[in-house]
Protein backbone atom coordinates (compact mmCIF):
# COMPACT_ATOMS: atom_id res chain seq x y z
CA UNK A 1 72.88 120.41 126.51
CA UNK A 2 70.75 119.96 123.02
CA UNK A 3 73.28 122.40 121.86
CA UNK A 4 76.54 120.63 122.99
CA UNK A 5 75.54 117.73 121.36
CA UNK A 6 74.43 119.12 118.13
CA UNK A 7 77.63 120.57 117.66
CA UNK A 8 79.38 116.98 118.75
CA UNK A 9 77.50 115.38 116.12
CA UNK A 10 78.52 117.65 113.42
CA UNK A 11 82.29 117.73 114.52
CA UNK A 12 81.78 113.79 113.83
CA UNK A 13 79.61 113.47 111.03
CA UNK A 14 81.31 111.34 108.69
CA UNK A 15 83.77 109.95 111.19
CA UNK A 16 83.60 105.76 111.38
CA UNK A 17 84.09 103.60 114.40
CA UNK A 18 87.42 102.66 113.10
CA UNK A 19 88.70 106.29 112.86
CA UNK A 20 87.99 107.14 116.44
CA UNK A 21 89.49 103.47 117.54
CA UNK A 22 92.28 104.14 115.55
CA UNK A 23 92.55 107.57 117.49
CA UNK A 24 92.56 105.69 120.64
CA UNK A 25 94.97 103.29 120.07
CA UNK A 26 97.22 105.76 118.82
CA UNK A 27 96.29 107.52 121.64
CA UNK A 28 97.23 105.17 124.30
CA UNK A 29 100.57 104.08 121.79
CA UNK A 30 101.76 107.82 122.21
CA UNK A 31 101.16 107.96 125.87
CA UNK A 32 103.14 104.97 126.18
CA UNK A 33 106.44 106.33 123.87
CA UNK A 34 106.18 109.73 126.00
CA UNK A 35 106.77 107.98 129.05
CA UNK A 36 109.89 106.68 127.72
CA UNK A 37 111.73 109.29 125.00
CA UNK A 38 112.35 112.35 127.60
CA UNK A 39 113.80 109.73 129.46
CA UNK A 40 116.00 107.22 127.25
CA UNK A 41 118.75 109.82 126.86
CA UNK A 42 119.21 110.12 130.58
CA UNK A 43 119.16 106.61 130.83
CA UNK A 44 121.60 105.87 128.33
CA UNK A 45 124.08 108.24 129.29
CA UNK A 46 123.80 106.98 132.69
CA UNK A 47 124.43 103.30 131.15
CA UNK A 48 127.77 104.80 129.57
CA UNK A 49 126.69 105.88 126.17
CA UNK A 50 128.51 108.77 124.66
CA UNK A 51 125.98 111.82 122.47
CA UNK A 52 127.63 110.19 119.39
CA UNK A 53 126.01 106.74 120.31
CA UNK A 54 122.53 108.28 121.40
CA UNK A 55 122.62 109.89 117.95
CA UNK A 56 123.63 106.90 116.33
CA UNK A 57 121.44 104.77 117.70
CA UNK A 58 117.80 107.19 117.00
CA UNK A 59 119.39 107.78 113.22
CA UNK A 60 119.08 103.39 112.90
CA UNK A 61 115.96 103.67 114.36
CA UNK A 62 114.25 106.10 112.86
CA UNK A 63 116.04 105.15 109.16
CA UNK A 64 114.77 101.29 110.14
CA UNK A 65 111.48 103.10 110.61
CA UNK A 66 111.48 104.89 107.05
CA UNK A 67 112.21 102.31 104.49
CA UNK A 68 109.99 99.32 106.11
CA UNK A 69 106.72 101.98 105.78
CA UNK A 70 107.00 101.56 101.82
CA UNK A 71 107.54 97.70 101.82
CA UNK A 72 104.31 97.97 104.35
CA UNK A 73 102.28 100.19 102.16
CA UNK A 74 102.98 98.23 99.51
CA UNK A 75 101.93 94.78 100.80
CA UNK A 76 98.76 95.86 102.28
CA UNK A 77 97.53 97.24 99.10
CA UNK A 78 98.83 93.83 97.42
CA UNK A 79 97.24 91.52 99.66
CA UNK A 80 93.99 93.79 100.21
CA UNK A 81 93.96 93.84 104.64
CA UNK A 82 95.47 96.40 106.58
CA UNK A 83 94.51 95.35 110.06
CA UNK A 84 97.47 92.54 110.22
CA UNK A 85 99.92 94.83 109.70
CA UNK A 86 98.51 96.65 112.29
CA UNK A 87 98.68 94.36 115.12
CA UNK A 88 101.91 93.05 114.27
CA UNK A 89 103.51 96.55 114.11
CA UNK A 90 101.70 97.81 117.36
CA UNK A 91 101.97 94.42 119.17
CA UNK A 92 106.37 94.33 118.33
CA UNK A 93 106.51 97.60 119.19
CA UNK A 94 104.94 96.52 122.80
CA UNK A 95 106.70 93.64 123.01
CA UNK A 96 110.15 95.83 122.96
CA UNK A 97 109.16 98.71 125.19
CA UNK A 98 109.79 96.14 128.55
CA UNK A 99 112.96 94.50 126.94
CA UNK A 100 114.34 98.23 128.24
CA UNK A 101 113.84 97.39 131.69
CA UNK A 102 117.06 94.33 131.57
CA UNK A 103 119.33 96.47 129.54
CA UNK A 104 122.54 97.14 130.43
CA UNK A 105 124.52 98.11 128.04
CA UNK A 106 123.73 100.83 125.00
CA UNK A 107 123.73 98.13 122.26
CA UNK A 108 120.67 96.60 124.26
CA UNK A 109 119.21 99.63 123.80
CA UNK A 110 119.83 99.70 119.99
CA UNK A 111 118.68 96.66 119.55
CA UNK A 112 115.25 97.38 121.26
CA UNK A 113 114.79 100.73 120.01
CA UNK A 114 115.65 99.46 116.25
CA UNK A 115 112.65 96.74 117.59
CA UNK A 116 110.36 98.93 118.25
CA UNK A 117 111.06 101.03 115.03
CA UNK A 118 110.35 98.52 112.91
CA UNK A 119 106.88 98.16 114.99
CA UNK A 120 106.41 101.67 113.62
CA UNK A 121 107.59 100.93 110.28
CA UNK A 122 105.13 97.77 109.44
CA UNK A 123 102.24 100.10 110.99
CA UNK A 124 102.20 103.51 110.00
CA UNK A 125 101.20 103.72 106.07
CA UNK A 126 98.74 101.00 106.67
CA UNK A 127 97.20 102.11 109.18
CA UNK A 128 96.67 105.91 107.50
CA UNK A 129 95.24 103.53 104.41
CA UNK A 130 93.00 102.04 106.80
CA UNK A 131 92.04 105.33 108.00
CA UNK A 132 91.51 106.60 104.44
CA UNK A 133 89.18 103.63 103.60
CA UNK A 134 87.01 103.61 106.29
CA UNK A 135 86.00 107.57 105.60
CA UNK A 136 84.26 109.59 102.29
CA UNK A 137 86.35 111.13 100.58
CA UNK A 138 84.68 114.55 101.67
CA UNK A 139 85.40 113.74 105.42
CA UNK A 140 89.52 112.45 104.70
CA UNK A 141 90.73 115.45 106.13
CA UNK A 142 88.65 115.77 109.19
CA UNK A 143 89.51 111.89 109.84
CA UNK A 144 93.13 112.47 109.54
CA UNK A 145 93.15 115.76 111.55
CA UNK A 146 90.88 113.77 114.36
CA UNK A 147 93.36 111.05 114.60
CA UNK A 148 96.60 113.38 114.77
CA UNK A 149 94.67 115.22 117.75
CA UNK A 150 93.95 112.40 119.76
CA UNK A 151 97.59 110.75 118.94
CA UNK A 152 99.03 114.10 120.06
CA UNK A 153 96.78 113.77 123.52
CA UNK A 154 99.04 110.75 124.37
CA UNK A 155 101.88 113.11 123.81
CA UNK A 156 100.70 115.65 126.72
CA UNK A 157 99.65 113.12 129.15
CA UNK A 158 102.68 110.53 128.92
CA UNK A 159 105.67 113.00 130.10
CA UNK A 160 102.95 114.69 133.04
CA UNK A 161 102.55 110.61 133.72
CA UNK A 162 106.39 110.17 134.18
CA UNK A 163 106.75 113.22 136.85
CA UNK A 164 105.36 111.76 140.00
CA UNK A 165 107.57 108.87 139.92
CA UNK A 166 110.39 110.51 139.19
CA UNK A 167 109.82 113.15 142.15
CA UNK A 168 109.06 110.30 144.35
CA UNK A 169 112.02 109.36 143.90
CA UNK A 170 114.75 109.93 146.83
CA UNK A 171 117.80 110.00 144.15
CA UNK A 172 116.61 109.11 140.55
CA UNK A 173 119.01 106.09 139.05
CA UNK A 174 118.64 104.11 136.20
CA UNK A 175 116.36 101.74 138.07
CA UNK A 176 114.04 104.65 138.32
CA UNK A 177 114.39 104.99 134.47
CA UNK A 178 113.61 101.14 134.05
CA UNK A 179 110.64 101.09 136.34
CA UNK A 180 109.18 103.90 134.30
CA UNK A 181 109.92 101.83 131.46
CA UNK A 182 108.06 98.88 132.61
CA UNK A 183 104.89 101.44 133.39
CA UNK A 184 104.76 102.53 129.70
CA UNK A 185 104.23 99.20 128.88
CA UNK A 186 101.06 99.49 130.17
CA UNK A 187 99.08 101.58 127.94
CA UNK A 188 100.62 100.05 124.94
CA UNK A 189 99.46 96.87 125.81
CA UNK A 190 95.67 98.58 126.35
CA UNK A 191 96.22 99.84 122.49
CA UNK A 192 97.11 96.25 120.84
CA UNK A 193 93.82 94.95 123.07
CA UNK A 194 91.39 97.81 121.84
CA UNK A 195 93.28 97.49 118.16
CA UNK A 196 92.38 93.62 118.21
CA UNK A 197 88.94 93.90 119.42
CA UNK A 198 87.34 96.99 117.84
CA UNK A 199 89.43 97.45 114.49
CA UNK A 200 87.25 96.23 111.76
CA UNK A 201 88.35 95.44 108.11
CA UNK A 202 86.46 97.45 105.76
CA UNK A 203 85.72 96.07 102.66
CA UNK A 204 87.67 97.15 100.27
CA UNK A 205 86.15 99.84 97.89
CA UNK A 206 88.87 99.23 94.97
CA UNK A 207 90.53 96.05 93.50
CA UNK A 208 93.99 95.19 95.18
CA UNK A 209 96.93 96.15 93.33
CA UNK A 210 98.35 93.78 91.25
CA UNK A 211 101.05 95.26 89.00
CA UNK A 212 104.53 95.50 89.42
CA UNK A 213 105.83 98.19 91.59
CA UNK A 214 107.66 100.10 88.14
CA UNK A 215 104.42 99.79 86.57
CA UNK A 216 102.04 101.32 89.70
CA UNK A 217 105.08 103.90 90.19
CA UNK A 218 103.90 105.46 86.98
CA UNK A 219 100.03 104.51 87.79
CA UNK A 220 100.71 107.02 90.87
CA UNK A 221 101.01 109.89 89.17
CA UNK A 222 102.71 112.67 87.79
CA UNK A 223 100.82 115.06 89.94
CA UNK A 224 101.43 113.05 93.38
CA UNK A 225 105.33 112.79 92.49
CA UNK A 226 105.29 116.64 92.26
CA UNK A 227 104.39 116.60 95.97
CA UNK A 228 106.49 113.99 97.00
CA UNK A 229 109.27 116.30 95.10
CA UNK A 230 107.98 118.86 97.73
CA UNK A 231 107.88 116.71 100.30
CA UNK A 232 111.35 115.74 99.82
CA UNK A 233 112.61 119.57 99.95
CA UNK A 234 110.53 120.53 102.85
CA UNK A 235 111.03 117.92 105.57
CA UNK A 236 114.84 118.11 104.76
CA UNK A 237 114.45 122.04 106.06
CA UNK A 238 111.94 121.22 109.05
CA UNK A 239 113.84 121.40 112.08
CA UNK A 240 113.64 119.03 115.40
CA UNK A 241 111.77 119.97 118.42
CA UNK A 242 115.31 119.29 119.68
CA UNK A 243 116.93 122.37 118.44
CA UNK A 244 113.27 124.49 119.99
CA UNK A 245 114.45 122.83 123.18
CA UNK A 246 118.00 123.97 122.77
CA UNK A 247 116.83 127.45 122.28
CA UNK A 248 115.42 127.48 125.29
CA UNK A 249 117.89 126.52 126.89
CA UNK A 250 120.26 128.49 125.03
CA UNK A 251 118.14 131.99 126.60
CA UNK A 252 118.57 130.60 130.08
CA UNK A 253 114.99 129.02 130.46
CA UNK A 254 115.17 126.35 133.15
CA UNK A 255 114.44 122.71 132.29
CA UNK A 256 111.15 122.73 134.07
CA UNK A 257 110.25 126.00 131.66
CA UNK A 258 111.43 123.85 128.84
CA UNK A 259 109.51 120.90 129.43
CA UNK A 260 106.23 123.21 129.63
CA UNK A 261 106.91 124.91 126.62
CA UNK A 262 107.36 121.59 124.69
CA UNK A 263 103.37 121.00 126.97
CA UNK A 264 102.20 124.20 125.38
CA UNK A 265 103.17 122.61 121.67
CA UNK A 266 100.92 120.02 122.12
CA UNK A 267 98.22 120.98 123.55
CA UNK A 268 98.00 124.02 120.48
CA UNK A 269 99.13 121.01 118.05
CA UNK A 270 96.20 119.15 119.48
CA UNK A 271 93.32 122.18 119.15
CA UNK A 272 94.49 122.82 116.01
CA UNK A 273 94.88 119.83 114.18
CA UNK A 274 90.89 118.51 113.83
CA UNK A 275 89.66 122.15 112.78
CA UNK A 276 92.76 122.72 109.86
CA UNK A 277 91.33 119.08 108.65
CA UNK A 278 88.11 119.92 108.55
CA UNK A 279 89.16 123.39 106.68
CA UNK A 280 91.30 121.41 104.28
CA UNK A 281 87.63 119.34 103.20
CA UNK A 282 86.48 122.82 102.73
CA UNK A 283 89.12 124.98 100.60
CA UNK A 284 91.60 122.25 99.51
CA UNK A 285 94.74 120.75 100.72
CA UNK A 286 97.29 123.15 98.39
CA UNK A 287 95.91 125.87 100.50
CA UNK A 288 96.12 124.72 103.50
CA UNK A 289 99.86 123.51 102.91
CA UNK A 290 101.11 126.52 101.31
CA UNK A 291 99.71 128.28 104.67
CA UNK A 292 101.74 125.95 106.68
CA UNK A 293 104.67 126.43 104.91
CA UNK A 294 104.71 130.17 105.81
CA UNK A 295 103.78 128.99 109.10
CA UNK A 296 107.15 127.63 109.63
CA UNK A 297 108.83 130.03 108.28
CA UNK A 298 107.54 132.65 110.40
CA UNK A 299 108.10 129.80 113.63
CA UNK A 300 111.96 129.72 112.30
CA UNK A 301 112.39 133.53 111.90
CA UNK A 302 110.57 134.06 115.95
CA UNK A 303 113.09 131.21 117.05
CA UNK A 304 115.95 132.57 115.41
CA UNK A 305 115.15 135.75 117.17
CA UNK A 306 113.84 134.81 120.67
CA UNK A 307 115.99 136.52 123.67
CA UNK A 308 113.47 135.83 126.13
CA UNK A 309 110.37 134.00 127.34
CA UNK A 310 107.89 135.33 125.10
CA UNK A 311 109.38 135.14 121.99
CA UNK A 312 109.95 131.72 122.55
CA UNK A 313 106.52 131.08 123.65
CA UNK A 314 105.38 132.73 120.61
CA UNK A 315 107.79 130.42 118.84
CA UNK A 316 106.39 127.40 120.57
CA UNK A 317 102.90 128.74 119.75
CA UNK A 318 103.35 128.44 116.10
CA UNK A 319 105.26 125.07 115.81
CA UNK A 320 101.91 123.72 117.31
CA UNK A 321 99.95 125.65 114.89
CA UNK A 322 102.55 124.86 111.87
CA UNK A 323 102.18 120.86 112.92
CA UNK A 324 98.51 120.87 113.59
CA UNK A 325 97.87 122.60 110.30
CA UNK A 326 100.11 120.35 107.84
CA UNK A 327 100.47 117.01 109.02
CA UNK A 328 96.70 115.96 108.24
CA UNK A 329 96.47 118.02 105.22
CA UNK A 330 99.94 116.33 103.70
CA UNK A 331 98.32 112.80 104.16
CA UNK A 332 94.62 113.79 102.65
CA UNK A 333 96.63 115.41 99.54
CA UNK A 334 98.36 112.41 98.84
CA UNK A 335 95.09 110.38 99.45
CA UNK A 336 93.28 112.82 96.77
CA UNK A 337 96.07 112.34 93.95
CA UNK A 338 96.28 108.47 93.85
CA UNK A 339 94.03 105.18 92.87
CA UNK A 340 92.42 103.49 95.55
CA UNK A 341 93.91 100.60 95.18
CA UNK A 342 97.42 102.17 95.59
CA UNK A 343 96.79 104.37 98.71
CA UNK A 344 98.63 101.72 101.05
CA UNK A 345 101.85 101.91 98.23
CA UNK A 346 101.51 105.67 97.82
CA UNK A 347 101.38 106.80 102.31
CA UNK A 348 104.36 104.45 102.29
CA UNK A 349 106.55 106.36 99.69
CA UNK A 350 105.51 109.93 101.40
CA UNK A 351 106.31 108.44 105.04
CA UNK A 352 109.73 107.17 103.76
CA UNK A 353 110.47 110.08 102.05
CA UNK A 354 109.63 111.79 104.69
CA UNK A 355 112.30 110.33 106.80
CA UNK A 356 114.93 109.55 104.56
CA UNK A 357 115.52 113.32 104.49
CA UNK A 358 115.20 113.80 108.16
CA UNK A 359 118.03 112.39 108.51
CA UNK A 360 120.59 114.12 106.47
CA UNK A 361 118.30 117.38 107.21
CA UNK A 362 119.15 117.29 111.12
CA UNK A 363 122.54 116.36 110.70
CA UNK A 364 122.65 120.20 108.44
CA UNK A 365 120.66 121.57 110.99
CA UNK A 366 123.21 120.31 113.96
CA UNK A 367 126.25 121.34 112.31
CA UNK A 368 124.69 124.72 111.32
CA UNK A 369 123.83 125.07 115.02
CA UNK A 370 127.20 124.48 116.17
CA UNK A 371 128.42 126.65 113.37
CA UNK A 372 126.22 129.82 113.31
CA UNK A 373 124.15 128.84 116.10
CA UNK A 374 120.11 129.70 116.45
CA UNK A 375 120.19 132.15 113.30
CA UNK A 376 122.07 128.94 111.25
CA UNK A 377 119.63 126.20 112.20
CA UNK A 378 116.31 128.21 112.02
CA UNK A 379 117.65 130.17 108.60
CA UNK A 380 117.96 127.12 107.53
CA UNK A 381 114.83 126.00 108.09
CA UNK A 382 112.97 129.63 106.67
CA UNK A 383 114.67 128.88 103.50
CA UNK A 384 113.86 125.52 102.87
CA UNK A 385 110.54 126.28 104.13
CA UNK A 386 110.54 129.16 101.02
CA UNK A 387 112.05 127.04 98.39
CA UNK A 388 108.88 124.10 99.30
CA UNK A 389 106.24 126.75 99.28
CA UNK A 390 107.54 128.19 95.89
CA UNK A 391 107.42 124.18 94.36
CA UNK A 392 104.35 123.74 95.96
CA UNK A 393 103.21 127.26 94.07
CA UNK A 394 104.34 125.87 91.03
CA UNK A 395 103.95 122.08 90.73
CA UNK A 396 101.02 120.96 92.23
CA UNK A 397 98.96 124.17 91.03
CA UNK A 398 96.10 121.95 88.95
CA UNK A 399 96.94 119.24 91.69
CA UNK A 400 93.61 119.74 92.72
């Protein structure tokens, strides 16, 4: 027992109150969204919307998403809190989630699901700012990878949540669909009410920022617009659980087989991501990145080449291990090369960037696949992969 919780108190040494709230809340938020995105395809089609309009409708939201997380960075540095933007992001994006339940028509769905992106968008660089400035410096990486394990928890447990009431179900119909989404709402609600109560506002460890945005642009760095350069080049090249799904499919797995294989991501995305923080504190960011980078190639090339179950278990396997290892390490790098009092300004540029080239990046990625099929997407994806790992090589090598 001594032992046990020895080694609990050294897996959070250094780890605040507000790091593990933060974890819960995003916790509870992802449990919440789970419930609903396996879903809100099904539901839309069987409201009348065509795969052009589904596409069309994810692109707004997710490109809505993108460019508020700058303006949100920005502010919070500007105006020194990060907590407001917090609840206000969280609390629209909860607001939405039951406005699903009276649609009836796909642009009520747009119109929601743009909603709730823009939740997302006023939250996210904030709250990784907030996340940053409650933790040393020597602990950043552990934080981050703590948070993206716990936020990847919720993304296990929300689709298991979603089964029984769909097989309870005598004939599933969209009012199935909208009772689920009126469940979801649930646990998001539980996040905005831990957020309010247990968030506290650090003080802040830096003067706000008070220059103009041309002027801070060139206070950020040479060295942190090298990995936004790499940045740029490798999330235009990282392909969409989507197309892992398609695979799947593609070799004849059944949906049920799919839908645990997409399980088996997060749970290894979830044991991996707290450890390849903490290794980050130890060796270095660069490190760590360039590893992931190779990572994904190697997921691409086993995708590309998966004729049955194992392979794409394998392939499954690795996207877990390739997420888990760089999504921490990406933030704590960019939280290593910038001024304190720009970290809010400088999570918002690498979040938009981030999905600006999404974007464009699936749309390659979709036409490849309907092109060339597996080997087009995923060869895709290996080369990109290559090019960032080379840049990263190269541009960032007295980064740290």
């Amino acid at each position: 027992m001594a032992v046990g919780s020895r080694r609990r108190n050294t897996i959070l040494a250094g780890i605040s109150t507000n790091v593990l709230v933060l974890g819960l809340v995003s916790l509870l938020t992802d449990v919440s969204s789970e419930m609903i995105y396996p879903i809100l395809p099904l539901f839309l089609m069987g409201i009348g919307a065509t795969g052009a309009v589904i596409g069309l409708i994810e692109g707004a939201a997710e490109t809505t998403a993108s460019l508020l997380k700058v303006v949100s960075g920005r502010l919070s540095d500007k105006v020194g809190k990060r907590k407001p933007f917090l609840v206000s992001g969280y609390g629209l994006s909860t607001l939405a989630k039951p406005l699903l339940f009276f649609a009836t028509s796909y642009w009520h769905v747009f119109a929601v699901r743009v909603t709730e992106r823009t939740g997302k968008g006023l939250r996210s660089a904030p709250r990784d700012a907030l996340i940053a400035d409650s933790t040393a410096k020597e602990h950043i990486g552990k934080a981050y990878g703590l948070h993206k394990a716990m936020d990847s928890t919720g993304a296990v447990i929300g689709p298991l949540l979603v089964l029984p009431v769909l097989l309870a179900a005598a004939t599933v119909t969209t009012d199935t669909y909208r009772l689920i989404f009126l469940i979801a709402t649930i646990p998001a609600a539980l996040a905005v009410v831990v957020l309010i109560l247990f968030v506290r506002e650090p003080p802040m460890r830096a003067p706000r920022a008070t220059g103009r945005m041309l002027k801070d642009a060139h206070r950020l760095g040479r060295r942190f617009w090298a990995l936004t350069l790499v940045v740029l080049i490798f999330f235009a090249g990282e392909i969409s659980y989507s197309f892992f799904v398609l695979q799947s499919q593609a070799q004849g797995m059944s949906t049920i087989t799919t839908i645990l294989l997409y399980a088996l991501f997060n749970v290894v995305f979830v044991i991996v991501s707290l450890p390849s923080g903490m290794l980050s504190d130890r060796i270095g960011r660069r490190p760590v990145l360039i590893l992931s980078f190779a990572l994904f190639a190697l997921t691409s090339l086993v995708m590309a080449s998966a004729t049955g179950l194992l392979l794409l278990a394998l392939g499954f396997v690795l996207y877990g291990v390739y997420k888990g290892t760089s999504e921490g390490a990406f933030k704590s790098f960019v939280i290593d090369l910038v001024p304190k009092d720009l970290r809010g300004t400088a999570l918002g540029v690498y979040h938009t960037a981030v999905g600006l080239v999404m974007l464009p990046g699936g749309l390659v990625a979709g036409l490849l696949w309907d092109a060339a099929g597996a080997w087009g997407t995923f060869g895709y994806g290996i080369t990109m992969s290559l090019i960032a790992l080379v840049l990263m090589l190269y541009l960032t090598r007295r980064a740290e």
